[in-house]
C-alpha atoms as a PDB file:
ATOM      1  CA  UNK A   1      14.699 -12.362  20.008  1.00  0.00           C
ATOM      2  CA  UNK A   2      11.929 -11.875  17.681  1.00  0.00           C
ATOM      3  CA  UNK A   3       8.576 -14.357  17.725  1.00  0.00           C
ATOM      4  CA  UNK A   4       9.196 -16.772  14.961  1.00  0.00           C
ATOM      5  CA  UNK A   5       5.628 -18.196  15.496  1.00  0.00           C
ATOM      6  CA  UNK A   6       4.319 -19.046  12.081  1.00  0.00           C
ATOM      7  CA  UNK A   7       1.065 -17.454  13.340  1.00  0.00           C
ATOM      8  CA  UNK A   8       3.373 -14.261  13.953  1.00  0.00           C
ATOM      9  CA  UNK A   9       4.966 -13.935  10.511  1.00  0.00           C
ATOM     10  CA  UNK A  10       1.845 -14.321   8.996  1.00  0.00           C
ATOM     11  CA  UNK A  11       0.626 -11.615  10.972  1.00  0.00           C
ATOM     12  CA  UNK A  12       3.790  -9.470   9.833  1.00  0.00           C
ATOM     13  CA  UNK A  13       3.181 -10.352   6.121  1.00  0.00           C
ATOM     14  CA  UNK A  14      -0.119  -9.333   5.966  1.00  0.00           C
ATOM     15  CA  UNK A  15       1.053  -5.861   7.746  1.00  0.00           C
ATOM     16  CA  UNK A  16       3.298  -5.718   5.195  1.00  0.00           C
ATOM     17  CA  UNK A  17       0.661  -6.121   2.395  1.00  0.00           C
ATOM     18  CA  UNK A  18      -1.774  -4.384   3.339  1.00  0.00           C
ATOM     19  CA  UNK A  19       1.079  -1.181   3.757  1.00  0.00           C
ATOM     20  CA  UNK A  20       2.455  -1.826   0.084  1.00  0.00           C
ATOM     21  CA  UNK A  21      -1.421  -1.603  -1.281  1.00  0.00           C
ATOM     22  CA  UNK A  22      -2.198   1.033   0.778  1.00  0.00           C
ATOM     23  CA  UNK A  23       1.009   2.723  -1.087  1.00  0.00           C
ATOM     24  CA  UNK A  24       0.183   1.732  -4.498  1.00  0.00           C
ATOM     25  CA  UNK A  25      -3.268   2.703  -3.989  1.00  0.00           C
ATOM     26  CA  UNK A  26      -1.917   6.587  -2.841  1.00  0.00           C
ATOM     27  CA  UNK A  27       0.683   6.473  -5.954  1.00  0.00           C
ATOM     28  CA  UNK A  28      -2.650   5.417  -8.176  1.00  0.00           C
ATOM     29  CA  UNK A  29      -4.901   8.608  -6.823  1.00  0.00           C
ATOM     30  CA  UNK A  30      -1.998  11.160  -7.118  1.00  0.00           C
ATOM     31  CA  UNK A  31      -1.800  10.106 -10.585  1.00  0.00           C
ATOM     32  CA  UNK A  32      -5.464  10.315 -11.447  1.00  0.00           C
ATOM     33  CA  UNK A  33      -5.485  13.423  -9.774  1.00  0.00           C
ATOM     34  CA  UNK A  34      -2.491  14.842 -11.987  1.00  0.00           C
ATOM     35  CA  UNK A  35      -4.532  13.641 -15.268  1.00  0.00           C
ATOM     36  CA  UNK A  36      -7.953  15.093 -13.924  1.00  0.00           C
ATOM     37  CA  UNK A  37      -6.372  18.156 -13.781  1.00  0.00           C
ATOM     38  CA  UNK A  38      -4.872  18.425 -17.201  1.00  0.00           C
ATOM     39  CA  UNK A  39      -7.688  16.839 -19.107  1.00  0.00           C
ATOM     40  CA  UNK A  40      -9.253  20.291 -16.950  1.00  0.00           C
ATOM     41  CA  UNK A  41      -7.458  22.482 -19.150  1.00  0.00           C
END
């Protein structure tokens, strides 16, 4: 069974956090990119 340590799931939540703003972050820069390039044109 898994560690249900409260020390443990708050470990795994901030995991989890920190991969959702890393992902939101990488959806932000592709979009910036995209409107960099057509204000280019």
């Amino acid at each position: 069974m898994g560690d249900k340590s409260p020390k443990s799931n708050q470990k795994k939540n901030t995991q989890k956090q920190a991969k959702a703003s890393s992902a939101d972050q990488q959806k932000a820069a592709a979009a910036a990119a995209k409107t960099a390039n057509l204000k280019k044109r």
